[in-house]
Protein backbone atom coordinates (compact mmCIF):
# COMPACT_ATOMS: atom_id res chain seq x y z
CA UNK A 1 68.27 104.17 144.55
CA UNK A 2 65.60 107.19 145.01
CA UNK A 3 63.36 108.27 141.83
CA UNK A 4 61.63 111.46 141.58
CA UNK A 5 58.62 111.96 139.93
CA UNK A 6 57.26 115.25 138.62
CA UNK A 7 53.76 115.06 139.12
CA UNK A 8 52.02 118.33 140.14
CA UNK A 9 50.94 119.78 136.77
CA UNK A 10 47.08 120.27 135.88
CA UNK A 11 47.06 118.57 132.95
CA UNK A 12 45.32 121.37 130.93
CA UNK A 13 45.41 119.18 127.35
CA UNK A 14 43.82 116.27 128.82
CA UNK A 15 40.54 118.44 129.88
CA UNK A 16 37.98 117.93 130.90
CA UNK A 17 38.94 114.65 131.76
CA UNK A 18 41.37 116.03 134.53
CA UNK A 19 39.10 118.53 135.82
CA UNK A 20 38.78 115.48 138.26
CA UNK A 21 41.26 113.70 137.98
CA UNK A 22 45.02 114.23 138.04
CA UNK A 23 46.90 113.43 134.65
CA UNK A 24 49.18 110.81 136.29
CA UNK A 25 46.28 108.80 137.63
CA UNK A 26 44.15 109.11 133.92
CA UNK A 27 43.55 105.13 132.61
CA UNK A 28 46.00 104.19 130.10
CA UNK A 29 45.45 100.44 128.80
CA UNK A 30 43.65 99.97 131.63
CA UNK A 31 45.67 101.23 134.81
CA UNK A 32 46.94 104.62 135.37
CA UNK A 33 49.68 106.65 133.83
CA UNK A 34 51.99 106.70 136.84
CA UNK A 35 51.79 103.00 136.87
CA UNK A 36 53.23 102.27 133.80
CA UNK A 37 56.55 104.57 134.53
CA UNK A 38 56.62 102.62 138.37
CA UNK A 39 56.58 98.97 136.53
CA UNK A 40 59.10 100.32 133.82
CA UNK A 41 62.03 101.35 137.20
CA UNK A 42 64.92 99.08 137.61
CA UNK A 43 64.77 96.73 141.02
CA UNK A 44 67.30 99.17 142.40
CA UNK A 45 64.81 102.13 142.95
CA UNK A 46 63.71 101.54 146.21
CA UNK A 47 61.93 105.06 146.84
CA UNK A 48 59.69 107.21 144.95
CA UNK A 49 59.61 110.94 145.86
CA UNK A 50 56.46 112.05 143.88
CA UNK A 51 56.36 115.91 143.65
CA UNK A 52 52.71 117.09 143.78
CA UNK A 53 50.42 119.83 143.63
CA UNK A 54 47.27 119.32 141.53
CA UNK A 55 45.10 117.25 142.85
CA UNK A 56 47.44 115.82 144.90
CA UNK A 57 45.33 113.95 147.65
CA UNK A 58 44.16 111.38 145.22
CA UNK A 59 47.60 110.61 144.22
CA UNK A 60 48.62 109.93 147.77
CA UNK A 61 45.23 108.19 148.37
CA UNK A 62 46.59 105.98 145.43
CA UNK A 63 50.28 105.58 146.04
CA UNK A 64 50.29 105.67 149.90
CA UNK A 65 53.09 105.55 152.06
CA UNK A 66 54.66 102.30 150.46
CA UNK A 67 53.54 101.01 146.83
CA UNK A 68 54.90 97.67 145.40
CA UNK A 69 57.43 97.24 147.83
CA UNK A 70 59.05 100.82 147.64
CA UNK A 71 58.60 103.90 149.64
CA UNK A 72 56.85 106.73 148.86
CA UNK A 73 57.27 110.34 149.60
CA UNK A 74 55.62 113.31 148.61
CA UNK A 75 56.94 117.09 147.93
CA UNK A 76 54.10 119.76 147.81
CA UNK A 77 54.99 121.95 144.77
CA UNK A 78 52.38 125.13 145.45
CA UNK A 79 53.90 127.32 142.43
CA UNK A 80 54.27 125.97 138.66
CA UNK A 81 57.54 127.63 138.38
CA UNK A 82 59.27 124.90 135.86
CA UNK A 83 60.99 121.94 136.05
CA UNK A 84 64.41 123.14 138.43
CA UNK A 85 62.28 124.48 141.31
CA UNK A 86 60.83 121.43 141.42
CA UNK A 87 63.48 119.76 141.55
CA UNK A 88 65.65 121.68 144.25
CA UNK A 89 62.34 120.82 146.50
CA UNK A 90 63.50 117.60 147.00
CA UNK A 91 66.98 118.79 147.70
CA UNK A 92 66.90 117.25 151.62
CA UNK A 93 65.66 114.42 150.56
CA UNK A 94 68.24 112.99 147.97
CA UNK A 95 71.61 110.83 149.04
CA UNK A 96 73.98 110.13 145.33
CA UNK A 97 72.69 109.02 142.40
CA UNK A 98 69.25 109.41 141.76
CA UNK A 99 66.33 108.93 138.45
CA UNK A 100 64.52 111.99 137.10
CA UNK A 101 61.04 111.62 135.35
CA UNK A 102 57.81 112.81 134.50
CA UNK A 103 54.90 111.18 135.40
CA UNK A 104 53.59 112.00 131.87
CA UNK A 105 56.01 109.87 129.75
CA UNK A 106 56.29 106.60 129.41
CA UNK A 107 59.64 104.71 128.78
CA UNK A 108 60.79 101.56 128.59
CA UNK A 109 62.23 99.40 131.35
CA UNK A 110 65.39 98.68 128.83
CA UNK A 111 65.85 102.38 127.81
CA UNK A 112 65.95 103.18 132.00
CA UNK A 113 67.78 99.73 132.79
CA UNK A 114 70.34 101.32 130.07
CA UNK A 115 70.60 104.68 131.29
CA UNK A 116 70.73 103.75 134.79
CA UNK A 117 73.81 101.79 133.66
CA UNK A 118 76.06 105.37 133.61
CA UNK A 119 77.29 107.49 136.79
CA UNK A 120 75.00 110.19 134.84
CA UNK A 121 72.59 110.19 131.40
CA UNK A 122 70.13 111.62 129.95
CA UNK A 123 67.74 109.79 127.89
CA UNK A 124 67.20 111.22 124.22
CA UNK A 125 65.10 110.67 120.75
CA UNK A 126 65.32 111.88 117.64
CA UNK A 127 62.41 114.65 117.07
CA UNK A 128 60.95 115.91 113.22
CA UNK A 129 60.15 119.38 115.57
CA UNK A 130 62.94 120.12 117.38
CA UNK A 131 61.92 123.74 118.28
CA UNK A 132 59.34 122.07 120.42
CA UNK A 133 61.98 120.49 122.86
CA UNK A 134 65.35 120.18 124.80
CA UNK A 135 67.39 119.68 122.19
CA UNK A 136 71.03 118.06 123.02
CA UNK A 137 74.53 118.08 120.94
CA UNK A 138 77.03 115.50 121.52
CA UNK A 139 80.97 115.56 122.46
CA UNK A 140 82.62 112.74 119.94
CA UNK A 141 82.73 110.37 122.68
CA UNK A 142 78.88 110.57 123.49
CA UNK A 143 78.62 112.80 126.77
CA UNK A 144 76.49 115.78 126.67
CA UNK A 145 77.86 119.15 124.74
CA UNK A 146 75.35 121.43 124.61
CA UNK A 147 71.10 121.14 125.91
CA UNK A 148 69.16 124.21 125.11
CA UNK A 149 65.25 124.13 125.86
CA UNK A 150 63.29 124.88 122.24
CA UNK A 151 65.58 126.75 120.53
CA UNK A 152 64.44 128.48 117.90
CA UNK A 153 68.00 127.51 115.81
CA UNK A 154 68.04 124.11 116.88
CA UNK A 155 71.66 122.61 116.84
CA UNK A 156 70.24 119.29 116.28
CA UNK A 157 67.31 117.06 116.17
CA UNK A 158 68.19 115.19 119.07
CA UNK A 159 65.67 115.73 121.90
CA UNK A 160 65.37 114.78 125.52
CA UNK A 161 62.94 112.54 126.49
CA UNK A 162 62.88 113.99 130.32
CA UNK A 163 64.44 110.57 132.01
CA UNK A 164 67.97 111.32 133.76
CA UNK A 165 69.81 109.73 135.55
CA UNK A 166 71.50 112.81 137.45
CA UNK A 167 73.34 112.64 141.20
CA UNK A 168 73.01 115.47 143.84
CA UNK A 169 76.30 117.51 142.74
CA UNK A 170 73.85 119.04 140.43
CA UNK A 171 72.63 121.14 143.35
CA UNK A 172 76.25 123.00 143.30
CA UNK A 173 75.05 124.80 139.96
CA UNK A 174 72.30 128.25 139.71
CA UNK A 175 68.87 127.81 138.28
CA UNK A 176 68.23 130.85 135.71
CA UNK A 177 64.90 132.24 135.19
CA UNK A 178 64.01 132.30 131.56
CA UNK A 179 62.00 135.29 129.71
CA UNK A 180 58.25 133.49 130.74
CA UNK A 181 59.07 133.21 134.50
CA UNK A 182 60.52 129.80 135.16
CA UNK A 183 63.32 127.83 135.67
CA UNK A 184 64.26 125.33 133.41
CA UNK A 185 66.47 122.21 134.15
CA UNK A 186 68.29 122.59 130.66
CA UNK A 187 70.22 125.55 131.26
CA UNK A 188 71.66 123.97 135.17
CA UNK A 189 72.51 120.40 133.44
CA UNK A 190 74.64 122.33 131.04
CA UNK A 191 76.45 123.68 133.42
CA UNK A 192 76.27 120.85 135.38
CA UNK A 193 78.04 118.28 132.39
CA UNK A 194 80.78 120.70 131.99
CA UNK A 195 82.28 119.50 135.32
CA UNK A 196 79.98 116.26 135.87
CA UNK A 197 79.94 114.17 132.54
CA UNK A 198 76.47 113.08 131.43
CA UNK A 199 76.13 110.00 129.19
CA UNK A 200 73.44 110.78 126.31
């Protein structure tokens, strides 16, 4: 099983600490970010297709070509243009079922082990600030309804976490480019659930 890894932001909250340094190789508990998503993956990931940009020649320096056992790839991301362009870069590369993350999150190895359990999830939390988020609404039998990126009426306070579990039939559906200039992931999964069911 492939995981891709969003990793080519700048890190802008974390300066100036990632002036040299990119946010998914900052110390946390004394080994880097990216690290602790890697040793949270189920034994069935077997490649990791890191998207970069910022930075990015320390990550590979890091990583390499092969890290604990798995392969690595990289995607060069040049533009910030949101989370579905950088996506659709690794388009070629993915075969089925595939894991979705951020290299700036942290979850735990049940919470994936669980997800990665369904054809197609999407990991979620409850949120006090839903406005902040992608906020998801339920069908009765607890597949995805509705996912709207920080609505300003959120439907509920359930928010994603950015884990998915997602397959490559999701490349059948538009990206939309929202009023700031980039293409969010939200809108295409919607879309995308309506014929693929995703397990929240």
């Amino acid at each position: 099983m492939q995981c891709v890894i969003l990793a080519a932001g700048k890190g802008t909250r974390l300066l100036p600490l990632t002036e040299t340094i990119p946010k998914p190789l900052v110390s946390i508990a004394g080994k880097p970010l990216l690290d602790h998503i890697i040793d949270a993956l189920p034994s069935a990931v077997d490649e990791l297709i890191i998207v970069t940009g910022y930075l990015e020649d320390k990550i590979k320096a890091y990583y390499g070509k092969e890290y604990l056992g798995r392969k690595v790839t990289y995607v060069h991301q040049e533009e910030q243009k949101g989370t579905a362009p950088a996506l659709w870069l690794c388009k070629d590369l993915l075969k089925g079922r595939f894991l979705f993350m951020f290299a700036d999150d942290i979850h735990g190895a049940n919470d994936i082990a669980r997800a990665s359990s369904f054809s197609r999830a999407l990991l979620t939390m409850p949120t006090k600030y839903p406005e902040r988020f992608g906020i998801v609404v339920r069908h009765p039998d607890g597949t995805l309804a509705e996912f709207v990126e920080k609505p300003v009426h959120p439907p509920s306070n359930l928010a994603s976490t950015g884990m998915m579990v997602l397959d490559t039939h999701i490349f059948e559906f538009e990206t939309t480019k929202e009023t700031n200039g980039e293409y969010y992931l939200t809108d295409v999964i919607a879309e995308y659930a309506k014929e693929y069911p995703i397990a929240v």
